[in-house]
PDB file of N, CA and C in Angstrom:
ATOM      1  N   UNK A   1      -0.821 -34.995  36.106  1.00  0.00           N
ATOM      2  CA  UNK A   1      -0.875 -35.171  34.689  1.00  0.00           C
ATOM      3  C   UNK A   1      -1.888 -34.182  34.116  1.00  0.00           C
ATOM      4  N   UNK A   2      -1.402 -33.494  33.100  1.00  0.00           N
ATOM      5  CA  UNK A   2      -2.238 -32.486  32.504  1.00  0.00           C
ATOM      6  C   UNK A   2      -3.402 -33.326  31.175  1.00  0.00           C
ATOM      7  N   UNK A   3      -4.399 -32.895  31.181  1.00  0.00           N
ATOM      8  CA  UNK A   3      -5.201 -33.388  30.454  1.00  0.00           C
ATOM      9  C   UNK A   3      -6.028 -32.313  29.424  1.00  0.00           C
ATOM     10  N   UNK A   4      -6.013 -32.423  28.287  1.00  0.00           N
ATOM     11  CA  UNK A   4      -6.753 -31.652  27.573  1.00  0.00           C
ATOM     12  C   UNK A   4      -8.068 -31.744  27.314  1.00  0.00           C
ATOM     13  N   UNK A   5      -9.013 -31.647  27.849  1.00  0.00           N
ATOM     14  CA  UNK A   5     -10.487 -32.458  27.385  1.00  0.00           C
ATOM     15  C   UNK A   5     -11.342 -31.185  27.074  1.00  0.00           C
ATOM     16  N   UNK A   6     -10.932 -29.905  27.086  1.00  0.00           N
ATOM     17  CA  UNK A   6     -11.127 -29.088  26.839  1.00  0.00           C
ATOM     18  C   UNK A   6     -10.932 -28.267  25.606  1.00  0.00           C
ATOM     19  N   UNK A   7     -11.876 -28.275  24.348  1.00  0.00           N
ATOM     20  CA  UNK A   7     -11.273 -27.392  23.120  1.00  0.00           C
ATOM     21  C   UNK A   7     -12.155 -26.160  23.148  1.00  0.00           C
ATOM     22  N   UNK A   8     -11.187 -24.904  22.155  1.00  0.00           N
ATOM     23  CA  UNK A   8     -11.261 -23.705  22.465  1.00  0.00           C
ATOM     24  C   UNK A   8     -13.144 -23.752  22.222  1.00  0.00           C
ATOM     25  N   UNK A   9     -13.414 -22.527  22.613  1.00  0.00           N
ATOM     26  CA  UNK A   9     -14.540 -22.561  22.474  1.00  0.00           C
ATOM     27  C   UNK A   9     -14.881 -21.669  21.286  1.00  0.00           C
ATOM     28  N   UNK A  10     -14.412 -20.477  21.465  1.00  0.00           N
ATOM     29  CA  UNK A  10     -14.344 -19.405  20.362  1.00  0.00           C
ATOM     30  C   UNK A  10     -12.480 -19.369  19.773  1.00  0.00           C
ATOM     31  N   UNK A  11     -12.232 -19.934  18.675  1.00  0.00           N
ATOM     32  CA  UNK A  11     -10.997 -19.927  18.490  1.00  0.00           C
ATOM     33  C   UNK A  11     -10.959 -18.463  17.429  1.00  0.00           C
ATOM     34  N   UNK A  12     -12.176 -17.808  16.903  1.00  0.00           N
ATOM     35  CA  UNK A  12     -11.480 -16.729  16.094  1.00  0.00           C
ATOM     36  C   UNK A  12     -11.238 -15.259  17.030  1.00  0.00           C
ATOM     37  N   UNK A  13     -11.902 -15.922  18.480  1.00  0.00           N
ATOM     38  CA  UNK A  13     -11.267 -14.639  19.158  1.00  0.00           C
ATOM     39  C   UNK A  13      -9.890 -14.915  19.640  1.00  0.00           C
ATOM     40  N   UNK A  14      -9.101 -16.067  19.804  1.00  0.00           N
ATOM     41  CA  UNK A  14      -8.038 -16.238  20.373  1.00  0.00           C
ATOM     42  C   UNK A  14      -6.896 -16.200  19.266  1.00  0.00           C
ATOM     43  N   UNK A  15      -7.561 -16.343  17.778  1.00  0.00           N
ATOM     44  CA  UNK A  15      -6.402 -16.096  16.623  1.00  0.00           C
ATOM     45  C   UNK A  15      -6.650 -14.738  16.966  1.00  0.00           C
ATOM     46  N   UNK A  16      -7.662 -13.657  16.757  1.00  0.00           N
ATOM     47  CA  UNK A  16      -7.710 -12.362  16.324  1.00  0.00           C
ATOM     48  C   UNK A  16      -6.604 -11.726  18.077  1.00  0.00           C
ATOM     49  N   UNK A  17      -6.950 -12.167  18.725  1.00  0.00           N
ATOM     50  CA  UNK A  17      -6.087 -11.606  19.888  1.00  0.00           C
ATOM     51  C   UNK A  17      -4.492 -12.291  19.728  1.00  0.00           C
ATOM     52  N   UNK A  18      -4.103 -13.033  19.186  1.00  0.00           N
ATOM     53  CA  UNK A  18      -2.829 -13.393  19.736  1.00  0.00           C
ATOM     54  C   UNK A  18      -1.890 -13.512  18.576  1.00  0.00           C
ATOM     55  N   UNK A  19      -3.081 -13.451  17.448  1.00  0.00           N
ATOM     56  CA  UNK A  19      -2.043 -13.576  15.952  1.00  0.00           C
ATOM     57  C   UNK A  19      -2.346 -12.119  14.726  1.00  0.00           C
ATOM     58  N   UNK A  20      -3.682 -11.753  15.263  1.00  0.00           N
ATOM     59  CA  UNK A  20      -3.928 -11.149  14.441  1.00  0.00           C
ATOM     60  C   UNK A  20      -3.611  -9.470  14.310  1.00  0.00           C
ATOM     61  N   UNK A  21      -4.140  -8.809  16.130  1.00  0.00           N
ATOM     62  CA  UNK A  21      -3.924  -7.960  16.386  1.00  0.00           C
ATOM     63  C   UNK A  21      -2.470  -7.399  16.719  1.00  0.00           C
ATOM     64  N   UNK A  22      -1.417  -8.326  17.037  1.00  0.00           N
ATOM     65  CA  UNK A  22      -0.410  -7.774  17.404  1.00  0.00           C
ATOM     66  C   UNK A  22       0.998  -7.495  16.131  1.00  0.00           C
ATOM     67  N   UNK A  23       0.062  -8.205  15.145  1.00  0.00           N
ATOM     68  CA  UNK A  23       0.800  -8.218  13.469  1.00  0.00           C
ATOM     69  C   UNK A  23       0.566  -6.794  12.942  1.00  0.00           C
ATOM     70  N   UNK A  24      -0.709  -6.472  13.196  1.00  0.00           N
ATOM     71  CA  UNK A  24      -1.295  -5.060  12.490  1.00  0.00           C
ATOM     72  C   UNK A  24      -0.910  -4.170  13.367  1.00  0.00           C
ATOM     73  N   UNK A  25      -0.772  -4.422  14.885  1.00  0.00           N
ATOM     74  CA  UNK A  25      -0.129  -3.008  15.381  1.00  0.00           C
ATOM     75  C   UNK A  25       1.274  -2.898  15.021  1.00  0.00           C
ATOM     76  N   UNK A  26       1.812  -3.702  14.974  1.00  0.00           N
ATOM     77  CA  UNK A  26       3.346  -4.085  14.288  1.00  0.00           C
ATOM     78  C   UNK A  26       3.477  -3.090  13.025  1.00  0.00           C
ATOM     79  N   UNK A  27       2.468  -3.336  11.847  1.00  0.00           N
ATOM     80  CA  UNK A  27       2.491  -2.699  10.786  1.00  0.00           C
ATOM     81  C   UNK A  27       2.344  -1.238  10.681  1.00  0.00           C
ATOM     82  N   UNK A  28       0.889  -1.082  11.928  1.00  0.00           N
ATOM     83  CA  UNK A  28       0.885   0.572  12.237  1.00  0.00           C
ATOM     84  C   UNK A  28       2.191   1.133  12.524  1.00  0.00           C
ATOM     85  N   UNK A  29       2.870   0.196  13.534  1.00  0.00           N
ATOM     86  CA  UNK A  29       4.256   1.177  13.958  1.00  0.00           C
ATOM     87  C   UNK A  29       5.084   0.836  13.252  1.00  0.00           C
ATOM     88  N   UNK A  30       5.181   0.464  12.147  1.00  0.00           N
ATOM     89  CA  UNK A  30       6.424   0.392  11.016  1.00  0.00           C
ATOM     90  C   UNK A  30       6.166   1.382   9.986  1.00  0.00           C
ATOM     91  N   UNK A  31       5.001   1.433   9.845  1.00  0.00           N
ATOM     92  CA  UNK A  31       4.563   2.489   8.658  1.00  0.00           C
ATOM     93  C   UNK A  31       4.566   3.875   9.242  1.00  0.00           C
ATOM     94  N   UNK A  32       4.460   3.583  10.657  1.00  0.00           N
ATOM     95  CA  UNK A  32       4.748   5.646  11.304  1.00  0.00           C
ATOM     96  C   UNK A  32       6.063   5.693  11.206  1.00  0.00           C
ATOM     97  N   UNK A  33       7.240   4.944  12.105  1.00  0.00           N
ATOM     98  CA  UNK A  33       8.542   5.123  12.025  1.00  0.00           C
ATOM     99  C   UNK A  33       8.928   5.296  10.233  1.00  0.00           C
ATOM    100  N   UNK A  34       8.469   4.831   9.380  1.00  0.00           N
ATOM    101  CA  UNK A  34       9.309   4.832   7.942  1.00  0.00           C
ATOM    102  C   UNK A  34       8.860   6.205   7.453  1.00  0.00           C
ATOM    103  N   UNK A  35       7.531   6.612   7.833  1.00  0.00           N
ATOM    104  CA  UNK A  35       7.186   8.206   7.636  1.00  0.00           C
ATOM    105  C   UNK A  35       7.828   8.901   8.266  1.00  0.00           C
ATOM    106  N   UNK A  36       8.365   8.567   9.346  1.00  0.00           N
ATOM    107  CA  UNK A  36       9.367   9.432  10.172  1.00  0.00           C
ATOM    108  C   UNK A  36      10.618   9.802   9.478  1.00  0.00           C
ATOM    109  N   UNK A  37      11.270   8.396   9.334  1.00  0.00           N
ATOM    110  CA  UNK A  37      12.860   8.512   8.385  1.00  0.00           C
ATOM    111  C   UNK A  37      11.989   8.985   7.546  1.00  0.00           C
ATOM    112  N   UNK A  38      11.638   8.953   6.317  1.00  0.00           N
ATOM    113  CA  UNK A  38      11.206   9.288   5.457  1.00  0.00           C
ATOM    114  C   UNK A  38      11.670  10.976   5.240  1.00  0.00           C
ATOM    115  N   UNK A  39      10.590  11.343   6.043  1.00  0.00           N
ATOM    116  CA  UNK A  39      10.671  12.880   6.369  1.00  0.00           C
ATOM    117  C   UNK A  39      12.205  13.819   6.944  1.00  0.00           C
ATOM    118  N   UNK A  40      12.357  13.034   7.658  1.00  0.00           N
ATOM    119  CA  UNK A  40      13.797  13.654   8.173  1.00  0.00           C
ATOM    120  C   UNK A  40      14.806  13.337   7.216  1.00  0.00           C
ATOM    121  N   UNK A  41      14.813  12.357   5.930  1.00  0.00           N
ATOM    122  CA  UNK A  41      15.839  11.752   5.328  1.00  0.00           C
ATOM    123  C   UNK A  41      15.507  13.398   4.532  1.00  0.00           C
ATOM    124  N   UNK A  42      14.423  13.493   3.860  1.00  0.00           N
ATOM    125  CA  UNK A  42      13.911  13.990   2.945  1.00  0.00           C
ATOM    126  C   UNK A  42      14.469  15.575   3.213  1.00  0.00           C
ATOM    127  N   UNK A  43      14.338  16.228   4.741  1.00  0.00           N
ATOM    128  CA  UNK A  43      14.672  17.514   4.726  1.00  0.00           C
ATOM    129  C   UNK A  43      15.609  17.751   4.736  1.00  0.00           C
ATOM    130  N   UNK A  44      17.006  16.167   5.207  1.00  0.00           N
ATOM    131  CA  UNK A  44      18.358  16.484   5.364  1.00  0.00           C
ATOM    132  C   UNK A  44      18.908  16.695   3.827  1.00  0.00           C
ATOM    133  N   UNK A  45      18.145  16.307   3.045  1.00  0.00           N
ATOM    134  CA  UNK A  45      18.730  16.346   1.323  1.00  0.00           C
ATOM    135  C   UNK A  45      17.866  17.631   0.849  1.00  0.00           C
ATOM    136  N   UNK A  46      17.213  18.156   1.151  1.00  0.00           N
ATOM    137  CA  UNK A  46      16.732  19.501   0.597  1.00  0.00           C
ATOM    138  C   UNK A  46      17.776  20.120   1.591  1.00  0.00           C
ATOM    139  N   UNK A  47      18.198  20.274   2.630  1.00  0.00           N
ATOM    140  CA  UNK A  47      19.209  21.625   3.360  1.00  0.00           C
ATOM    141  C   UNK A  47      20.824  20.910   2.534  1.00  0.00           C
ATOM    142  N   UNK A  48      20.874  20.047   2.569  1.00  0.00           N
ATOM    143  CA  UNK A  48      21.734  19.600   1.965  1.00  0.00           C
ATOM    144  C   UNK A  48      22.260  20.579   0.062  1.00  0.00           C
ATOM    145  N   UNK A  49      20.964  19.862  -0.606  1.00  0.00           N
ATOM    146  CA  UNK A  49      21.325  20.663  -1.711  1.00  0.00           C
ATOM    147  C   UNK A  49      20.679  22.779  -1.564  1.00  0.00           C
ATOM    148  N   UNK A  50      20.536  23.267  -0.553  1.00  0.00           N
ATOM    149  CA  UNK A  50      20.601  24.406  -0.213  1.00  0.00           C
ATOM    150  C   UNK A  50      21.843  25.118   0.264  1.00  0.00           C
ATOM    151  N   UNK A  51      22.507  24.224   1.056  1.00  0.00           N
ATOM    152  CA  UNK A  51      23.957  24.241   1.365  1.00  0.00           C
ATOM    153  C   UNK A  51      25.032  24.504   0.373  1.00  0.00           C
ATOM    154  N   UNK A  52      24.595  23.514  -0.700  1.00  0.00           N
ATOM    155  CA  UNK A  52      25.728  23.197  -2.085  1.00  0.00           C
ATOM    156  C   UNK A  52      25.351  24.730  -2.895  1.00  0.00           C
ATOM    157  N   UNK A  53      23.935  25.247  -2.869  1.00  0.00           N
ATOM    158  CA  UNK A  53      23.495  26.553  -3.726  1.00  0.00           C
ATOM    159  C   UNK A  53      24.431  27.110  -3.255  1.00  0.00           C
ATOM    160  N   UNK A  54      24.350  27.392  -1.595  1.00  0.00           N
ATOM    161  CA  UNK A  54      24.818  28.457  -1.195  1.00  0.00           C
ATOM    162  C   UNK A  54      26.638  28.783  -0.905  1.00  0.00           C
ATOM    163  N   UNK A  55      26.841  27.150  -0.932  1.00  0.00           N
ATOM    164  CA  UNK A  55      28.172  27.778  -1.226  1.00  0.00           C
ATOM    165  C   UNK A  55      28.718  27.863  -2.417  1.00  0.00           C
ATOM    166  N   UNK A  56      27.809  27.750  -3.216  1.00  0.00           N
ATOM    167  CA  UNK A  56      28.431  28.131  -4.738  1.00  0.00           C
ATOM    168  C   UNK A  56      28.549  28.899  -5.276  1.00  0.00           C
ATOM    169  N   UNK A  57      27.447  30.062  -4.593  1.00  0.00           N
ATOM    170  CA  UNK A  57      26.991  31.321  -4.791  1.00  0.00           C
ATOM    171  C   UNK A  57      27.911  32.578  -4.530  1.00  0.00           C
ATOM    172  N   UNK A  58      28.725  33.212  -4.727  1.00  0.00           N
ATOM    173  CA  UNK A  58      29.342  34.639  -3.853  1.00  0.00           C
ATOM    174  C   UNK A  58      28.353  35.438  -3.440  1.00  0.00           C
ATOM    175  N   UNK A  59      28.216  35.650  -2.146  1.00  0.00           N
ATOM    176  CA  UNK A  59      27.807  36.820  -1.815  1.00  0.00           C
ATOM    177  C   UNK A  59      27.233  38.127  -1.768  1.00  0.00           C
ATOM    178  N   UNK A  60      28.472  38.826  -2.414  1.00  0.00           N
ATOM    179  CA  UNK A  60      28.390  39.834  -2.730  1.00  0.00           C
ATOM    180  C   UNK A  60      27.998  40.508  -4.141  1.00  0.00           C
ATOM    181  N   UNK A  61      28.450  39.566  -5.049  1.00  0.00           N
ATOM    182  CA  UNK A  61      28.194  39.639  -6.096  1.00  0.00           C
ATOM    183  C   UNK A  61      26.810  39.437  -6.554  1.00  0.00           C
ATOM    184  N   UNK A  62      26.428  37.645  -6.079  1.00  0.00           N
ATOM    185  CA  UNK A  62      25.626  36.990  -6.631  1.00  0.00           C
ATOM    186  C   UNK A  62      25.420  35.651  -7.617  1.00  0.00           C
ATOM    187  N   UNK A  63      26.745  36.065  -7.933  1.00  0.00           N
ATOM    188  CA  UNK A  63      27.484  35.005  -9.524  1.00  0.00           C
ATOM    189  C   UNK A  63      27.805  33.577  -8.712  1.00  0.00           C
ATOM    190  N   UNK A  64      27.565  32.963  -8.904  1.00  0.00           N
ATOM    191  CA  UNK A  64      27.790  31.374  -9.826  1.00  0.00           C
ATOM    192  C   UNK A  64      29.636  31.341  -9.190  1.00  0.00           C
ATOM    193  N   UNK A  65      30.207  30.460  -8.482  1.00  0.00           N
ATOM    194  CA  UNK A  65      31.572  30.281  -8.981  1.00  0.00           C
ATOM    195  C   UNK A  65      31.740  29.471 -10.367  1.00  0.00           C
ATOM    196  N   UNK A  66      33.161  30.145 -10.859  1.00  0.00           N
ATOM    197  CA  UNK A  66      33.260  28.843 -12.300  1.00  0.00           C
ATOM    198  C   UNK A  66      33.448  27.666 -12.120  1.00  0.00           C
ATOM    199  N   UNK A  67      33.828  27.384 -10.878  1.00  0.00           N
ATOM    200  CA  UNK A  67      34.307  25.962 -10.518  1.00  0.00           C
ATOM    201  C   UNK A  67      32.955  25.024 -10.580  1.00  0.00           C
ATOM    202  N   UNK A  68      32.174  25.323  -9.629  1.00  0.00           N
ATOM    203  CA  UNK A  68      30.653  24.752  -9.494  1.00  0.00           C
ATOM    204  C   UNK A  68      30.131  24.498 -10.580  1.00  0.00           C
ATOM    205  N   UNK A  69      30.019  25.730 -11.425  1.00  0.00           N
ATOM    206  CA  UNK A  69      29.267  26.192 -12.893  1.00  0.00           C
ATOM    207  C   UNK A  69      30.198  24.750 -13.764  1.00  0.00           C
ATOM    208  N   UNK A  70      31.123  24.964 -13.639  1.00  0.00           N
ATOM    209  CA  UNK A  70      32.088  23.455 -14.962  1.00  0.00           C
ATOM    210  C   UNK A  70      31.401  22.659 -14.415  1.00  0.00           C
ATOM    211  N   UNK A  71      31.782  22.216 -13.020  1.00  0.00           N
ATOM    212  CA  UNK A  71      30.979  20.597 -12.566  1.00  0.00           C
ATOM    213  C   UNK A  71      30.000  20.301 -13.058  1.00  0.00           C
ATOM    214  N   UNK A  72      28.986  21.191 -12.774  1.00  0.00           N
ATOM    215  CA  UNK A  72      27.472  21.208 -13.270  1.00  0.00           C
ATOM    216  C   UNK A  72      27.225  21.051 -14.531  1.00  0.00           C
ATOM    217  N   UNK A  73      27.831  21.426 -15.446  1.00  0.00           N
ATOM    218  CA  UNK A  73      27.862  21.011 -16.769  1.00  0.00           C
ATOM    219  C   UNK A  73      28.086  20.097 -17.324  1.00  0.00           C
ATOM    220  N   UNK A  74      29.358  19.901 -16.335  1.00  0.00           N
ATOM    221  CA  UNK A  74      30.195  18.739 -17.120  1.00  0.00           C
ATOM    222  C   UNK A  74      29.255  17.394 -16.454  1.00  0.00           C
ATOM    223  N   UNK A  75      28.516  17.562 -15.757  1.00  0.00           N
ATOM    224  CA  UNK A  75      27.625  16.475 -14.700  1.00  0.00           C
ATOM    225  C   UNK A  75      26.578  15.991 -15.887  1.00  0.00           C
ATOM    226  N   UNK A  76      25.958  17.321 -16.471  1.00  0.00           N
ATOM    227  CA  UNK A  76      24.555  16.971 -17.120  1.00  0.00           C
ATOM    228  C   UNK A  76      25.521  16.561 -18.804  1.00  0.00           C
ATOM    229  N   UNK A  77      26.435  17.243 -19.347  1.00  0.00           N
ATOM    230  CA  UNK A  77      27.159  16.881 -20.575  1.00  0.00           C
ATOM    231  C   UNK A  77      27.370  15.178 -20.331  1.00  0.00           C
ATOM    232  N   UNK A  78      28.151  14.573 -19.266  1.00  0.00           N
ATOM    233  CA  UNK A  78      28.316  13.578 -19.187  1.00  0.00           C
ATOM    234  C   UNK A  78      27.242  12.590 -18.791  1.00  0.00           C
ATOM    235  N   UNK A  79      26.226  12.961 -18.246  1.00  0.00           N
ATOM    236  CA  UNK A  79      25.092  12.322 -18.263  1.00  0.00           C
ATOM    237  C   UNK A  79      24.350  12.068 -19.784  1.00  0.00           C
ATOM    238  N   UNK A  80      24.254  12.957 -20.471  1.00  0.00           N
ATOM    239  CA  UNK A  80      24.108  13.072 -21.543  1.00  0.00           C
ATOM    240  C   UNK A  80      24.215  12.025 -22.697  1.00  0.00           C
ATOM    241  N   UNK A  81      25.521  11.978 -22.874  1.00  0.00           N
ATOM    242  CA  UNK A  81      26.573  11.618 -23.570  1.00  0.00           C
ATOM    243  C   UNK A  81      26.679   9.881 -22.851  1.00  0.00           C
ATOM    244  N   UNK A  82      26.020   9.698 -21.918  1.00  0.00           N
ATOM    245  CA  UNK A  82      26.108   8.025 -21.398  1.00  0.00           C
ATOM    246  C   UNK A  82      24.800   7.466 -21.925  1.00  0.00           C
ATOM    247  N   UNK A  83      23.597   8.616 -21.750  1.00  0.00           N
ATOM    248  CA  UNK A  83      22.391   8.619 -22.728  1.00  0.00           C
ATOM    249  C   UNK A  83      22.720   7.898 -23.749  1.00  0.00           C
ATOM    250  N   UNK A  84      22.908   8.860 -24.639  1.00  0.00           N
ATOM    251  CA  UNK A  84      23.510   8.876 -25.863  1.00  0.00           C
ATOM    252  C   UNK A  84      24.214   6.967 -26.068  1.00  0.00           C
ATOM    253  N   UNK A  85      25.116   7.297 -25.427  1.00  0.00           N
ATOM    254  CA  UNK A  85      26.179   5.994 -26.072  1.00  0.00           C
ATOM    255  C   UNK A  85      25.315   4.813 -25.343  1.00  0.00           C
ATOM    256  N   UNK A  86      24.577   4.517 -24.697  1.00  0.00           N
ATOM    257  CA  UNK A  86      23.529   3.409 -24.308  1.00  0.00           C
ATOM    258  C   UNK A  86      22.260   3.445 -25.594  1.00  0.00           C
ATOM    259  N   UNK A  87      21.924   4.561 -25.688  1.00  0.00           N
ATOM    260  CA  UNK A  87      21.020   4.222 -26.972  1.00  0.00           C
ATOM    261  C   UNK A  87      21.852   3.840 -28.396  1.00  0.00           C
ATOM    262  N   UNK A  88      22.473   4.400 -28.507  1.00  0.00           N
ATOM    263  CA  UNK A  88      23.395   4.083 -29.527  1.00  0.00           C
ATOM    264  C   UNK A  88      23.935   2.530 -29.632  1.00  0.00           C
ATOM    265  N   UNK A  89      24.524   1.845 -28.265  1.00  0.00           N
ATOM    266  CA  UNK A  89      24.987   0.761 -28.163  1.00  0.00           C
ATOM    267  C   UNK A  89      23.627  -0.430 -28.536  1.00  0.00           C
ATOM    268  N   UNK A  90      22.761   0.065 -27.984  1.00  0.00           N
ATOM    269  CA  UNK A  90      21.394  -0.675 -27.976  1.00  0.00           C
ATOM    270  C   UNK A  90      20.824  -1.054 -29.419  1.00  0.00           C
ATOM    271  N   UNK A  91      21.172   0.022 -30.152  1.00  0.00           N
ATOM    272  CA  UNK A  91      20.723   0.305 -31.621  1.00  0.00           C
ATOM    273  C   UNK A  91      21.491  -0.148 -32.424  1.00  0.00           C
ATOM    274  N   UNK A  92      22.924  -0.456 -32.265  1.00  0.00           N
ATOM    275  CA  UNK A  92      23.844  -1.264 -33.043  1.00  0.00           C
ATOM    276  C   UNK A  92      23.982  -2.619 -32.882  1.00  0.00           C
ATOM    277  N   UNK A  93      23.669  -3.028 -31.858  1.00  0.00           N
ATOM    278  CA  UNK A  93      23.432  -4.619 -31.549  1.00  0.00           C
ATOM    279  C   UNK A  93      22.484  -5.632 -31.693  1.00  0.00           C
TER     280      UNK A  93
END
């Protein structure tokens, strides 16, 4: 038969070892891994929109295709224009 007649003696070293320390190394290695993605997310979307420059670009020339050039316009026009009709909607109601 097991008997307990024994209480801890130092209990803030047995929280700090068994509850405390293994929470915060937990946190250290969550906060390195998310700097990790972080970083790699971060350079795949800068080569990413370097990619989109470059194939938009000719070569030889230098110029812009028109195709790219409309999108792009029509991207920030229609962004614009949703601006627009949200303030507008906001202001009539």
């Amino acid at each position: 038969m097991f008997l307990l007649n024994k209480v801890n003696e130092n209990p803030m070293v047995t929280l700090a070892l068994y509850y405390v320390m293994p929470r915060s190394l937990m946190a250290v290695a969550f906060y390195y891994v998310s700097n990790s993605v972080n970083s790699i997310v971060r350079k795949s979307m800068e080569n990413a929109i370097r990619m989109v420059q470059a194939a938009s670009m000719d070569d030889m020339t230098g110029l812009y295709s028109k195709k790219i050039n409309c999108l792009k316009q029509w991207n920030i026009w229609s962004q614009k224009n949703a601006r627009l009709r949200l303030f507008i909607g906001m202001s009539t109601s």
